[in-house]
Structures are given as structure tokens and as C-alpha cells.
N, C-alpha and C. Protein backbone atom coordinates (compact mmCIF):
# COMPACT_ATOMS: atom_id res chain seq x y z
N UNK A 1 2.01 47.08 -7.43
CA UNK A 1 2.03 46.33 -6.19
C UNK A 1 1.37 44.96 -6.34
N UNK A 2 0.09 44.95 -7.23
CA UNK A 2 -0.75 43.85 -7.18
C UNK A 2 0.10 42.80 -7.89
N UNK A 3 1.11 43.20 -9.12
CA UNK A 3 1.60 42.43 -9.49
C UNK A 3 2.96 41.79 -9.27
N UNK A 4 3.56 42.62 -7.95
CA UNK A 4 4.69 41.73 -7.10
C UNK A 4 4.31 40.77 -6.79
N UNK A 5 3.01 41.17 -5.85
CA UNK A 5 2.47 40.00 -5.00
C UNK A 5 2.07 38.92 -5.89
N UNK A 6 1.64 39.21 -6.92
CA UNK A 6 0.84 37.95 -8.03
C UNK A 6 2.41 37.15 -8.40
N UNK A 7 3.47 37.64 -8.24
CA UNK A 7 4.36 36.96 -8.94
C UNK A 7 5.09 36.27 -7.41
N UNK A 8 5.11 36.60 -6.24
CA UNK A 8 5.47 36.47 -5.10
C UNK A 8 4.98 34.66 -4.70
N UNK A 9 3.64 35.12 -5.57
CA UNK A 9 2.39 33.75 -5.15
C UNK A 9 2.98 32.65 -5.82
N UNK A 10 3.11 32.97 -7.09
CA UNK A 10 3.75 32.33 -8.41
C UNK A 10 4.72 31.30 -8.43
N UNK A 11 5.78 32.60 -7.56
CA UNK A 11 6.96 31.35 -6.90
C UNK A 11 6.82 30.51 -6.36
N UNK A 12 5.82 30.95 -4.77
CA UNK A 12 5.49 30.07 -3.89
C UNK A 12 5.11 28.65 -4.16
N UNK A 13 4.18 28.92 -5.26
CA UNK A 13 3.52 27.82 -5.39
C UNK A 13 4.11 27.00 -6.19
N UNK A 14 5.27 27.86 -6.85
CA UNK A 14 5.88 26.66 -8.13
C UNK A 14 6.49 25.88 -6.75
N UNK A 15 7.32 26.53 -6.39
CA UNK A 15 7.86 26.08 -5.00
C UNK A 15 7.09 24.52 -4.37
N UNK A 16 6.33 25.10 -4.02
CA UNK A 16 5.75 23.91 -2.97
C UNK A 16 5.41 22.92 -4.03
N UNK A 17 5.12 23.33 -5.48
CA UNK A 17 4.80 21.97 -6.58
C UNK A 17 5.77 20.87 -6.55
N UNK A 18 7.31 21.42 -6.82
CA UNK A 18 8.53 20.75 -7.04
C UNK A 18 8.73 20.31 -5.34
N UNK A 19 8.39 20.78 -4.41
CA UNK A 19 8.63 20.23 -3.14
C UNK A 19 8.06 19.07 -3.08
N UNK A 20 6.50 18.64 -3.22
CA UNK A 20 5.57 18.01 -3.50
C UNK A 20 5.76 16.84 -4.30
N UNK A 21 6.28 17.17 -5.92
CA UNK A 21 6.66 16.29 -6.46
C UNK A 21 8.08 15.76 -5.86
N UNK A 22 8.96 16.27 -5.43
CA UNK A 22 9.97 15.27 -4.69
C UNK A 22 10.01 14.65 -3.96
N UNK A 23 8.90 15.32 -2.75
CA UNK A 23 8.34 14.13 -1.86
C UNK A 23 7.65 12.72 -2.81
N UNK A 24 7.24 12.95 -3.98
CA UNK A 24 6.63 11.95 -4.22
C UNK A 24 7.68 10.77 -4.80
N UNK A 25 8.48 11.22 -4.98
CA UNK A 25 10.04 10.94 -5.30
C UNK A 25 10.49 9.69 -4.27
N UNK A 26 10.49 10.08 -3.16
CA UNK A 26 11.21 9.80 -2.07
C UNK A 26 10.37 8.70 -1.36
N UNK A 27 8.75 8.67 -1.45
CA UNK A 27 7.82 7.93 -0.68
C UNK A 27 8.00 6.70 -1.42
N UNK A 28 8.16 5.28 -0.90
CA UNK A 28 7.25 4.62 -1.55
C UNK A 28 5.82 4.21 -1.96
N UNK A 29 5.03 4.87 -0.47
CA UNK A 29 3.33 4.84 -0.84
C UNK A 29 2.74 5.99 -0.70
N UNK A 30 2.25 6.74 -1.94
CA UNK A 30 1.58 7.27 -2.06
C UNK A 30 0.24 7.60 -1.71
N UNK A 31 -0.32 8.94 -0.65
CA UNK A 31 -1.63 8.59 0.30
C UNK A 31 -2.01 9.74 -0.14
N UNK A 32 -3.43 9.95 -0.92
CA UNK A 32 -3.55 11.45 -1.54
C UNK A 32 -4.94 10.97 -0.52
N UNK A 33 -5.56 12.23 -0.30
CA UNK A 33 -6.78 12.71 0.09
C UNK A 33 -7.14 13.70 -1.60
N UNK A 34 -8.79 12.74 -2.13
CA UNK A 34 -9.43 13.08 -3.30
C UNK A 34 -9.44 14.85 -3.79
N UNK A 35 -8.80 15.07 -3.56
CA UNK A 35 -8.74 16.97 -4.09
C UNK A 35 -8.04 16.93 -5.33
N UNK A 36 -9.06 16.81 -6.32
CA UNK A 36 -8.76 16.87 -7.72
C UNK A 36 -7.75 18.08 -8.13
N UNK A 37 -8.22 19.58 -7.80
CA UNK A 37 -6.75 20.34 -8.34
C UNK A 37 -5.35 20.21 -7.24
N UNK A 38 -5.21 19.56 -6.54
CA UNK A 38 -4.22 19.11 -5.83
C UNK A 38 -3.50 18.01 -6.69
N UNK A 39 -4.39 17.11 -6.90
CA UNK A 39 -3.80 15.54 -7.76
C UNK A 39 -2.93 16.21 -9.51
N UNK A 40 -4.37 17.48 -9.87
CA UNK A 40 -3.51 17.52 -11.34
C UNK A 40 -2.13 18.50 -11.16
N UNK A 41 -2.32 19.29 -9.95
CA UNK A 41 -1.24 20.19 -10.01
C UNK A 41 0.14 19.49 -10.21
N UNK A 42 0.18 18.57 -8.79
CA UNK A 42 1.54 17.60 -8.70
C UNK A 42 1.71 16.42 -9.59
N UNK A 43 0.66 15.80 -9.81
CA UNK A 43 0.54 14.64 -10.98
C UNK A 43 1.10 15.13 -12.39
N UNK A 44 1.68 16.10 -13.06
CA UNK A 44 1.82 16.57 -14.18
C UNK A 44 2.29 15.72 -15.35
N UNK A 45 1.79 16.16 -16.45
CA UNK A 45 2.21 15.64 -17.52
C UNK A 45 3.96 15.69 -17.44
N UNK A 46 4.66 14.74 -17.76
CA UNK A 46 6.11 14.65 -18.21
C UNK A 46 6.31 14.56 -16.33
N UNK A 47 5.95 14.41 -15.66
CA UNK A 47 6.32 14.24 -13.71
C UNK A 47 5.56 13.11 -13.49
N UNK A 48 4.14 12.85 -14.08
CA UNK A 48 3.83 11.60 -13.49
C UNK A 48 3.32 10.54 -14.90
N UNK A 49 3.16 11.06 -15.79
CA UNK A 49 3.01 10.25 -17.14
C UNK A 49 3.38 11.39 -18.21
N UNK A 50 3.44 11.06 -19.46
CA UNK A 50 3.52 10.72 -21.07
C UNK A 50 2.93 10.35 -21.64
N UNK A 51 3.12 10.50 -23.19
CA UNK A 51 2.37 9.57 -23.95
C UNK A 51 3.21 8.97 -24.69
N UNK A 52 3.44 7.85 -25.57
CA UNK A 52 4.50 7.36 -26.28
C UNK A 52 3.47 7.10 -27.51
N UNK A 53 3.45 7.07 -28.46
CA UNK A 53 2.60 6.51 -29.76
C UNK A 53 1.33 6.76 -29.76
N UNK A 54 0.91 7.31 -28.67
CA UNK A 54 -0.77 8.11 -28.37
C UNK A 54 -1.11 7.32 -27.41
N UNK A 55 -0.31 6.43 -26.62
CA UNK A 55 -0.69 6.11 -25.40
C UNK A 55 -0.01 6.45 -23.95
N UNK A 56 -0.87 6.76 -23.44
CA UNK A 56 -0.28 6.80 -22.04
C UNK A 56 0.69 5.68 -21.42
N UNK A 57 1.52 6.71 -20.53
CA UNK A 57 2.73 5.71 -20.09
C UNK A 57 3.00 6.46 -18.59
N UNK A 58 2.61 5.55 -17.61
CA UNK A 58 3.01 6.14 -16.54
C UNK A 58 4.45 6.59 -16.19
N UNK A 59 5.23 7.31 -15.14
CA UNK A 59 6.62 7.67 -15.20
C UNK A 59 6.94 7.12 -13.78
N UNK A 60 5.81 7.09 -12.45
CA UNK A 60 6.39 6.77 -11.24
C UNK A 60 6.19 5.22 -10.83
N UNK A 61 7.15 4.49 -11.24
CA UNK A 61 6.81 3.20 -11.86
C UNK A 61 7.29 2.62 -10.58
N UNK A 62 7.08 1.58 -10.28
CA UNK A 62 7.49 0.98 -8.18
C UNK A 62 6.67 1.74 -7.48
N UNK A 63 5.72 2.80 -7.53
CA UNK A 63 5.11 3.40 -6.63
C UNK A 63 3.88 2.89 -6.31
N UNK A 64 3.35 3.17 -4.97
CA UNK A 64 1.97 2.73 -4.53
C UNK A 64 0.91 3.90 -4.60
N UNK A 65 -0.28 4.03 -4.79
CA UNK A 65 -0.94 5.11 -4.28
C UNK A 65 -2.57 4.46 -3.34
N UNK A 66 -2.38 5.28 -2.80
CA UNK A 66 -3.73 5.27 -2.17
C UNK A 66 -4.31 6.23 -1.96
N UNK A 67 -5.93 5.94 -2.72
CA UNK A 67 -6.48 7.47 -3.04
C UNK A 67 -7.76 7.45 -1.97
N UNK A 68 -7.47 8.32 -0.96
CA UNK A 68 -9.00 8.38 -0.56
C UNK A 68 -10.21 9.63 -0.68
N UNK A 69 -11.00 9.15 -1.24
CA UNK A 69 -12.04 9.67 -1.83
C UNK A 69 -13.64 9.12 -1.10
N UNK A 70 -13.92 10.29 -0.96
CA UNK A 70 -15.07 10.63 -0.38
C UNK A 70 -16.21 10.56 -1.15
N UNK A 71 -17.45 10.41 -1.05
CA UNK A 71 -19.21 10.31 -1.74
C UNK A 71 -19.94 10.87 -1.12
N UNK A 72 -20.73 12.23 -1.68
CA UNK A 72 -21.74 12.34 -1.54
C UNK A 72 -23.03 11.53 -1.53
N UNK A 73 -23.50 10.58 -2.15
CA UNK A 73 -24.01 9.86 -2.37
C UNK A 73 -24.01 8.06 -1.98
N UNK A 74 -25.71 7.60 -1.50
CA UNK A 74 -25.24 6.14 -1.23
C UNK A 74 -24.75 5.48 -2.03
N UNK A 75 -24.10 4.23 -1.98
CA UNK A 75 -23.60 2.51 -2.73
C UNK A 75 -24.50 2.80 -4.01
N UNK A 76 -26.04 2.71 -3.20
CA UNK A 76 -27.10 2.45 -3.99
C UNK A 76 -27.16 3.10 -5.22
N UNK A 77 -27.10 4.81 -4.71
CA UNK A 77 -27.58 5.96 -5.46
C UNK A 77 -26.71 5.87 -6.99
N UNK A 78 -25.49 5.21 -6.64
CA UNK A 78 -24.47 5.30 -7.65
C UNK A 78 -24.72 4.32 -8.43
N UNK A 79 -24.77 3.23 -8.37
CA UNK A 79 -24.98 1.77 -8.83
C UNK A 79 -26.45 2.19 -9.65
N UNK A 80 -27.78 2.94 -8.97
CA UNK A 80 -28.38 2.82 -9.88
C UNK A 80 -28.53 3.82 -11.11
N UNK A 81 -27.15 4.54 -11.35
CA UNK A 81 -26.91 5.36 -12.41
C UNK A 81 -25.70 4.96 -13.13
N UNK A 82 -24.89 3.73 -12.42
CA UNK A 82 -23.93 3.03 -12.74
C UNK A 82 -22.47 3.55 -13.02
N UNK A 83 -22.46 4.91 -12.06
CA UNK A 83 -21.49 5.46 -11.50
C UNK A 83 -20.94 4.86 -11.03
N UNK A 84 -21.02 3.59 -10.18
CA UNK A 84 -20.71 2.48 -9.33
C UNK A 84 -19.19 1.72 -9.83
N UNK A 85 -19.74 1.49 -11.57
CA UNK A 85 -18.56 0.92 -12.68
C UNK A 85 -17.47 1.69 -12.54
N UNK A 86 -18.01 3.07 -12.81
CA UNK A 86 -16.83 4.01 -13.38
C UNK A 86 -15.94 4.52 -12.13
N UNK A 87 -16.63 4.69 -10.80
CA UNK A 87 -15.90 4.69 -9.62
C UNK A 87 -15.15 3.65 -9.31
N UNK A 88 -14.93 2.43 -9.46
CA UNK A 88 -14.49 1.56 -9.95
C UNK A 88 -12.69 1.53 -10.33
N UNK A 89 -13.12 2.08 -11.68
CA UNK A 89 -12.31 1.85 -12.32
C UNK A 89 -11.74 3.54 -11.87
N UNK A 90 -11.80 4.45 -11.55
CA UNK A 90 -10.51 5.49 -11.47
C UNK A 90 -10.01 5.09 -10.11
């Protein structure tokens, strides 16, 4: 029984992945709310980048994203561990 249902889930979720990624298909701007296993599920290797010669190569090329992401922590708190840079740059 446990393992209908485990495979029931399986589908589902491949399901809603490929739903997900087609919506991302179809949008031109991309609006994620910061939920990291959300971003890698649909973001997938060979769906949203590659590598060509050992470098990365994005695949959804004309697209916009906008990521919003949330902090525990002040401006300050980050900057003076210089988290500040690296938030930054992802």
C-alpha cells in the first residue's frame, strides 16, 4: 500500500515539475519567492542551464527573473561578515 501511494506522489510531483517548467516557458518575467528546493526542483540541469566546455550556459535566454528573498538578519549584520558581497552577487 505504502508503496502505491509513494509512487502516486511520484507522479504528482513529476507532474506539477513539467507543469511548472512550462509555465516558465510561456512567462516572460519570471517572479520566484526565495524557496531554495522549489528554485532547484524546476530550475534543472538541461531545463534551465548546461555546461558546454566546463562552463555554464544558461538555456532560458529572453527571460526575466525576479527573485524575492527574504533576511533574517540586518544590512548591517551582513556587511559586517561581508555576506553583504555575496548576497549581491546571487
Amino acid at each position: 500500500m505504502v508503496e502505491v501511494y509513494v509512487k502516486i506522489m511520484d507522479d504528482y510531483q513529476n507532474e506539477m515539475l513539467l507543469q511548472m517548467q512550462a509555465q516558465t516557458i510561456r512567462e516572460d518575467v519570471i517572479i520566484l519567492g526565495c524557496i531554495s528546493e522549489d528554485i532547484e526542483r524546476v530550475f534543472t540541469y538541461g531545463f534551465a542551464y548546461k555546461y558546454v566546455n566546463g562552463e555554464q550556459m544558461g538555456l532560458l535566454q529572453g527571460k526575466k527573473a525576479v527573485i524575492i528573498h527574504t533576511q533574517g538578519k540586518s544590512n548591517e549584520e551582513y556587511a559586517a561578515s561581508g555576506l553583504d558581497q555575496a548576497l549581491r552577487l546571487t
